[in-house]
Protein backbone atom coordinates (compact mmCIF):
# COMPACT_ATOMS: atom_id res chain seq x y z
CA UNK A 1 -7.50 -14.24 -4.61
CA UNK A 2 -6.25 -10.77 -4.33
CA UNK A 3 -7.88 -8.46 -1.26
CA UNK A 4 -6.51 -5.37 0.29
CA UNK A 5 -5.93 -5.97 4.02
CA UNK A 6 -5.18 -2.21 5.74
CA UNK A 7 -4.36 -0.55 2.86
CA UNK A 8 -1.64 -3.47 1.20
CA UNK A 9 -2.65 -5.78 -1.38
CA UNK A 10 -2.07 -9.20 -0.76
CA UNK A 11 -3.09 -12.19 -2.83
CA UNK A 12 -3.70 -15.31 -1.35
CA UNK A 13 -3.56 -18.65 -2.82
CA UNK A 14 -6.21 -21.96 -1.62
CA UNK A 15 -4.82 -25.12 -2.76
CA UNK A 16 -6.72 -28.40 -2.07
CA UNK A 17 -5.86 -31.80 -3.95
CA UNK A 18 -9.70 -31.98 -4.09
CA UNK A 19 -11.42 -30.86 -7.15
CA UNK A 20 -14.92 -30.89 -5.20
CA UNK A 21 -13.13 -28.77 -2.25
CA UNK A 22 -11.97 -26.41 -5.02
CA UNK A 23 -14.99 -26.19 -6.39
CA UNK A 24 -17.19 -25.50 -3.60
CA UNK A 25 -14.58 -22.65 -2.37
CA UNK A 26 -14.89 -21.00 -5.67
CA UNK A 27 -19.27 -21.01 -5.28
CA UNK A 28 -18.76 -19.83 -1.99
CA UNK A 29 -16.57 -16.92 -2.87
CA UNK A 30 -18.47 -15.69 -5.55
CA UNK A 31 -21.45 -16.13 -3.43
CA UNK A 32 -20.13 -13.76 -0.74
CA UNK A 33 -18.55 -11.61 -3.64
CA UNK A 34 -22.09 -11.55 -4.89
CA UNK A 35 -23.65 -10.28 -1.58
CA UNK A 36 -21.36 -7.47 -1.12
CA UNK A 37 -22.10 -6.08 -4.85
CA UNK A 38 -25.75 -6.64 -3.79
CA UNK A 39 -25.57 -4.65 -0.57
CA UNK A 40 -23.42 -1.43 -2.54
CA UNK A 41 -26.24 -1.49 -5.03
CA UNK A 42 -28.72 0.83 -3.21
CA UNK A 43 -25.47 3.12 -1.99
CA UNK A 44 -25.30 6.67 -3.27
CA UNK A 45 -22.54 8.40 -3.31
CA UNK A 46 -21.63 12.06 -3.82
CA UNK A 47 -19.29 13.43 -5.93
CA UNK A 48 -16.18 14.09 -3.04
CA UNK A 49 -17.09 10.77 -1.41
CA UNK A 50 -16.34 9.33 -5.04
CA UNK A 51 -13.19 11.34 -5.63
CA UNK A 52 -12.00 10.39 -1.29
CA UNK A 53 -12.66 7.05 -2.56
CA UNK A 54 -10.57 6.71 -5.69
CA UNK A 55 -7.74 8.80 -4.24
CA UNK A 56 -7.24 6.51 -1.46
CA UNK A 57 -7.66 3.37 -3.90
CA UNK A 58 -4.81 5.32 -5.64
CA UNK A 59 -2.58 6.22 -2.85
CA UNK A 60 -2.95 2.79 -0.95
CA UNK A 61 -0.53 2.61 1.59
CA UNK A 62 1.64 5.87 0.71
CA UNK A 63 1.34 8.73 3.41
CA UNK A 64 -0.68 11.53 1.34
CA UNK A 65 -1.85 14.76 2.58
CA UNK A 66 -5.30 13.74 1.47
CA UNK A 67 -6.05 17.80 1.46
CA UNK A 68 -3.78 18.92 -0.35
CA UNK A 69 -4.36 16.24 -2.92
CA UNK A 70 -8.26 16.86 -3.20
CA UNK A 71 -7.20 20.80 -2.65
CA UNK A 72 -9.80 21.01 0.22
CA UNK A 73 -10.04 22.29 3.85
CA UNK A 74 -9.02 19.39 6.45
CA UNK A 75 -12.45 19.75 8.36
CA UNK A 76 -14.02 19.08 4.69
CA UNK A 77 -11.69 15.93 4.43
CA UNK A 78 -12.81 14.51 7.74
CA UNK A 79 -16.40 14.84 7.14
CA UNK A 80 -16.09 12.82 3.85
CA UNK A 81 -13.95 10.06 5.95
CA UNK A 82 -16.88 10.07 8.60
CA UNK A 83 -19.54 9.71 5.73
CA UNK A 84 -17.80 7.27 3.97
CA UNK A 85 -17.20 5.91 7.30
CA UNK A 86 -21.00 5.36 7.84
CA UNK A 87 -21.06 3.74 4.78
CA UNK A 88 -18.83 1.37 5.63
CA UNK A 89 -16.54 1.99 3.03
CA UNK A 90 -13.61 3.56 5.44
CA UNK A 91 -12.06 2.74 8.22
CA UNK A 92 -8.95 3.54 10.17
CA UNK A 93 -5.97 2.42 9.77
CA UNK A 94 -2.36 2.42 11.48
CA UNK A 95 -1.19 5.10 9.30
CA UNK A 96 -4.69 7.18 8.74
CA UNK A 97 -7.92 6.10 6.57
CA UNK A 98 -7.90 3.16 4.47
CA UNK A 99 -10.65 1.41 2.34
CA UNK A 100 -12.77 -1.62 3.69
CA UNK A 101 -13.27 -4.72 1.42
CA UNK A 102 -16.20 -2.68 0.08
CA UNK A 103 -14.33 0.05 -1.16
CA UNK A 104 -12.32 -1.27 -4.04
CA UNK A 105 -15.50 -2.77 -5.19
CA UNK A 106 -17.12 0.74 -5.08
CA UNK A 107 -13.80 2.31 -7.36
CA UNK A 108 -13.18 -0.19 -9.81
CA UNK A 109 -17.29 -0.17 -10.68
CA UNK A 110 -16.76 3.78 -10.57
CA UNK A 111 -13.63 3.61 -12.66
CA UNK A 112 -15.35 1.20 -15.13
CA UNK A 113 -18.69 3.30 -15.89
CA UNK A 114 -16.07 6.50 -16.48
CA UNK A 115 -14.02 4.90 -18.81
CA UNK A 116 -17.15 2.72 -20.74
């Protein structure tokens, strides 16, 4: 299972000898999967909250300027992060903002309705 944990990927791997085990792991994760895509599907987003999104899905872990990347004032950047914040798509991280568990979700179903 790949997940982002602070901004760094990480995949991890459950093993069990048990098919059953493996099998009710795999219901369970796609049953929580399920719930989160559920909960994001009454969220609305605006455009900058979109773009602060995908650029720090893009940046992960690198130390960005994130306004001079979105070519923006800082006190323009930090309201998105507290909106987005709200949303529980942000939170903070040792080295500045970094996506929840929610927030990959929210790019890659962006990312996938702009390139359909």
């Amino acid at each position: 299972m790949s997940h982002v944990d602070d901004g760094t990927a990480l995949t991890t791997v459950a093993a069990t000898e048990s098919t059953r085990e493996l099998a009710l792991l795999g219901r369970f994760l796609r049953g929580e999967y399920q719930t989160v895509v559920d909960s994001l599907a009454e969220l609305s987003l605006a455009d900058p909250e979109t773009e602060m999104l995908t650029t720090l899905y893009s940046a992960g872990d690198m130390d960005v300027s994130l306004p001079s990347v979105l070519d923006t004032d800082p006190r323009r950047v930090k309201r998105i992060l507290h909106a987005l914040h709200e949303k529980g798509l942000v939170e903070s991280g040792e080295n500045g903002p970094v996506l929840t568990a929610r927030g990959p979700i929210v790019v890659n179903e962006y990312l996938e309705r702009v390139n359909a």
